[in-house]
Protein backbone atom coordinates (compact mmCIF):
# COMPACT_ATOMS: atom_id res chain seq x y z
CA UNK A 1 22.78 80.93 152.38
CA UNK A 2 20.13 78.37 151.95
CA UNK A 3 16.94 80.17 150.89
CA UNK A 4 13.07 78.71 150.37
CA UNK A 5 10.27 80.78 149.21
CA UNK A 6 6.49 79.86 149.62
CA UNK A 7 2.83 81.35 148.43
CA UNK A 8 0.70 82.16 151.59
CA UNK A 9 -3.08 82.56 151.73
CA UNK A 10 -4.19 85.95 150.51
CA UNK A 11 -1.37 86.57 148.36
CA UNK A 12 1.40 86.72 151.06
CA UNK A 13 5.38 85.67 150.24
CA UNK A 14 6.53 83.27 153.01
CA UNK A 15 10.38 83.49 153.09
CA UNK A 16 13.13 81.10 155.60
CA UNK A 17 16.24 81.71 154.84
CA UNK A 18 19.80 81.84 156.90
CA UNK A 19 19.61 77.76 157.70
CA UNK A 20 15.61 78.47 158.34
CA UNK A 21 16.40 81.22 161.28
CA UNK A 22 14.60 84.34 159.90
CA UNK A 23 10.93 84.73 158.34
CA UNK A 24 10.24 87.21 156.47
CA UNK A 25 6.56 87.95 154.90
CA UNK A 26 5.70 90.58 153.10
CA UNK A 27 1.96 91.68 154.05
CA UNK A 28 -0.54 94.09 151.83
CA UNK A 29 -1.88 95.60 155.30
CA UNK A 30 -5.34 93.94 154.44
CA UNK A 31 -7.78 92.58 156.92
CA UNK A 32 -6.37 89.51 157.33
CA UNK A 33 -2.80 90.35 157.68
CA UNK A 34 -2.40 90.12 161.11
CA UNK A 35 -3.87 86.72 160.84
CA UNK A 36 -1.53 85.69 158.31
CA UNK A 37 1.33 87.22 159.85
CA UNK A 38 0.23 84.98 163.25
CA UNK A 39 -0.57 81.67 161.10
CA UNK A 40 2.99 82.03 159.42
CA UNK A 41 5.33 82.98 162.90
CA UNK A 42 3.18 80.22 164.22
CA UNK A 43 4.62 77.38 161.71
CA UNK A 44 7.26 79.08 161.65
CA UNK A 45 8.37 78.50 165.27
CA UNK A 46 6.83 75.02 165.38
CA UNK A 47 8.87 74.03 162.19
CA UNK A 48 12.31 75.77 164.46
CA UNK A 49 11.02 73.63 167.36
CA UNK A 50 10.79 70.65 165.86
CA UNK A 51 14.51 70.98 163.75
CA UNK A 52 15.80 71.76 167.02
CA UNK A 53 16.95 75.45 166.38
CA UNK A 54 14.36 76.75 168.97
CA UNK A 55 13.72 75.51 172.72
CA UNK A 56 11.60 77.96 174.25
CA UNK A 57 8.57 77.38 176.86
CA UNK A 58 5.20 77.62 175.21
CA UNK A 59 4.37 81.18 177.28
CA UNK A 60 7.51 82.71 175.45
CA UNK A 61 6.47 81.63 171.95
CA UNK A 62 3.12 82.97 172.96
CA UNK A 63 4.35 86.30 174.02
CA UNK A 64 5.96 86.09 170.16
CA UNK A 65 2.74 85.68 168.42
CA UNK A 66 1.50 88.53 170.86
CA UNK A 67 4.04 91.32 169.81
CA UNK A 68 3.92 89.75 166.10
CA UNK A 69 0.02 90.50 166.14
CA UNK A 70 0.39 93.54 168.12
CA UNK A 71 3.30 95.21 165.82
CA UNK A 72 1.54 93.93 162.43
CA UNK A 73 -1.80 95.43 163.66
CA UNK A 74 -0.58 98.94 164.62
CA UNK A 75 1.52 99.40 160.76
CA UNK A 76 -2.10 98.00 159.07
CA UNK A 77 -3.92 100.30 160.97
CA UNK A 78 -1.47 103.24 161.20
CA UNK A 79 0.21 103.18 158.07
CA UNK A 80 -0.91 102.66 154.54
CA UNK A 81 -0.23 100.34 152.39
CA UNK A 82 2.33 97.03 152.55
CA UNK A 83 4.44 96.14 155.49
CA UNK A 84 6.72 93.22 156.06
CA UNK A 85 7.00 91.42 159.23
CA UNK A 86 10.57 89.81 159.88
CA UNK A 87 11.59 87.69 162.82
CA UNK A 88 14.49 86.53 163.67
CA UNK A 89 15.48 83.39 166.18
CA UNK A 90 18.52 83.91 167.89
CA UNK A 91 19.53 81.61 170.93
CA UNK A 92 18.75 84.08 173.30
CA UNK A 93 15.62 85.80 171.33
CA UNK A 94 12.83 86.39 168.78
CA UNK A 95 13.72 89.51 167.00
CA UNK A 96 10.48 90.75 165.74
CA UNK A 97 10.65 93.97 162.69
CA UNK A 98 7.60 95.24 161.21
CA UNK A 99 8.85 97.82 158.37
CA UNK A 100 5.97 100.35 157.35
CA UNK A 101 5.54 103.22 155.31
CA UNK A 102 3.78 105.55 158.12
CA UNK A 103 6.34 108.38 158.98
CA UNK A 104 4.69 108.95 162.58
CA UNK A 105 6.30 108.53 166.01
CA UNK A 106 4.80 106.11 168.05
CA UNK A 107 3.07 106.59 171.10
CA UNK A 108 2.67 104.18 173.83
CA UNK A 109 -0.20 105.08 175.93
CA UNK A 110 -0.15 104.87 179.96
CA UNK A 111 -3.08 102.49 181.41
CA UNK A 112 -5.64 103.85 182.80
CA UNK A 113 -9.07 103.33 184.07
CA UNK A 114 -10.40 105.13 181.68
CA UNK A 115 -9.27 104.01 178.47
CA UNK A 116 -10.61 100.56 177.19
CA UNK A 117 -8.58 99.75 174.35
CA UNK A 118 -4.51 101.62 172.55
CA UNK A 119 -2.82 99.34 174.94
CA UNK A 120 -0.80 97.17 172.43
CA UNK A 121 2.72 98.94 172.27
CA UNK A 122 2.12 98.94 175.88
CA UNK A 123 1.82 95.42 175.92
CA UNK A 124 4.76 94.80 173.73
CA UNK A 125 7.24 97.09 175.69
CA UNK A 126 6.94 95.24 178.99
CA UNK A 127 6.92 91.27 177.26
CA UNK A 128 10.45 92.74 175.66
CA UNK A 129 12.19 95.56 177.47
CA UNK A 130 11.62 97.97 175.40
CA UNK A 131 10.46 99.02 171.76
CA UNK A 132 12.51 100.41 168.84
CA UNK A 133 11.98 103.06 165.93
CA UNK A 134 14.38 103.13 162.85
CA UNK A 135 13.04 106.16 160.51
CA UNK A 136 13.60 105.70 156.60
CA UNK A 137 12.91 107.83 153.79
CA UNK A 138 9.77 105.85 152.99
CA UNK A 139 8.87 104.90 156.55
CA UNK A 140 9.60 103.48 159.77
CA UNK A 141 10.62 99.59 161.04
CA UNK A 142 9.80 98.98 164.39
CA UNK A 143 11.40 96.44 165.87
CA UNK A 144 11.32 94.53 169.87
CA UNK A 145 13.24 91.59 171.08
CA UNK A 146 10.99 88.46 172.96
CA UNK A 147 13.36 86.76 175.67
CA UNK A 148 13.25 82.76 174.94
CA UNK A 149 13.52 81.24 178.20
CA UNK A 150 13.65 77.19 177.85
CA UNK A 151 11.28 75.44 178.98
CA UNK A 152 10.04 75.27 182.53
CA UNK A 153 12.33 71.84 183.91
CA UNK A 154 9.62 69.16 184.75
CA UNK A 155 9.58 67.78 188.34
CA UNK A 156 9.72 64.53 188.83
CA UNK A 157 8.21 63.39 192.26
CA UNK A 158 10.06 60.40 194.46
């Protein structure tokens, strides 16, 4: 197991490990931390793209960053205290966990016309099928799986 550990802005641990397949960053639920969390899956998946271990279309590794801010946001604002975001690149997806220490169920909330804002597990359940609790004694991890689709094949005109 080869394993690297880095200092991130605003006291964040940055953590590759696994042959530089899984992040792992351990967040004090701060403003700021779903900034950081983006920043560091960002460079993250740039740093997989460029050794070779990711080929995904740009949309896809957007739609990463997307449930990575939208995961990280609802533990900061719904649970006190520290989370840690992990994600995980496997050749099919981006495993995304965000453990917490809020004990609540979520709830995703139905669009309506009415309602201008609560839409973020939405969100994340149709990008990745679907949205999973895992209750602890001292919390929850949530976790959803982002599809990585190659990239779109380029047409060449004749």
């Amino acid at each position: 197991m080869n394993t690297t550990h880095s200092r991130g802005a605003e006291g964040r641990r940055v953590t590759t490990r696994d042959g530089h397949n899984t992040l792992v960053i351990d967040l004090d639920g701060l403003p700021g931390s779903v900034r950081g969390a983006r920043h560091a899956t960002a460079d993250f998946l740039t740093g997989a793209r460029i050794r070779r271990r990711l080929d995904a279309s740009d949309a896809a590794v957007s739609d990463v960053l997307l449930v990575v801010a939208e995961l990280v946001a609802n533990a900061c604002r719904h649970a006190p205290g520290p989370c840690r975001l992990t994600v995980t690149l496997t050749d099919a997806a981006a495993d995304v966990a965000v453990r917490d220490t809020g004990r609540g169920h979520l709830r995703i909330t139905r669009q309506t016309t009415a309602r201008t804002g609560g839409y973020g597990l939405l969100i994340v359940a149709r990008l990745t099928g679907g949205i999973h609790v895992l209750p602890s004694p001292d919390g929850k991890t949530v976790r959803a799986s982002v599809p990585l689709p190659g990239p779109s094949p380029r047409l060449t005109l004749v």
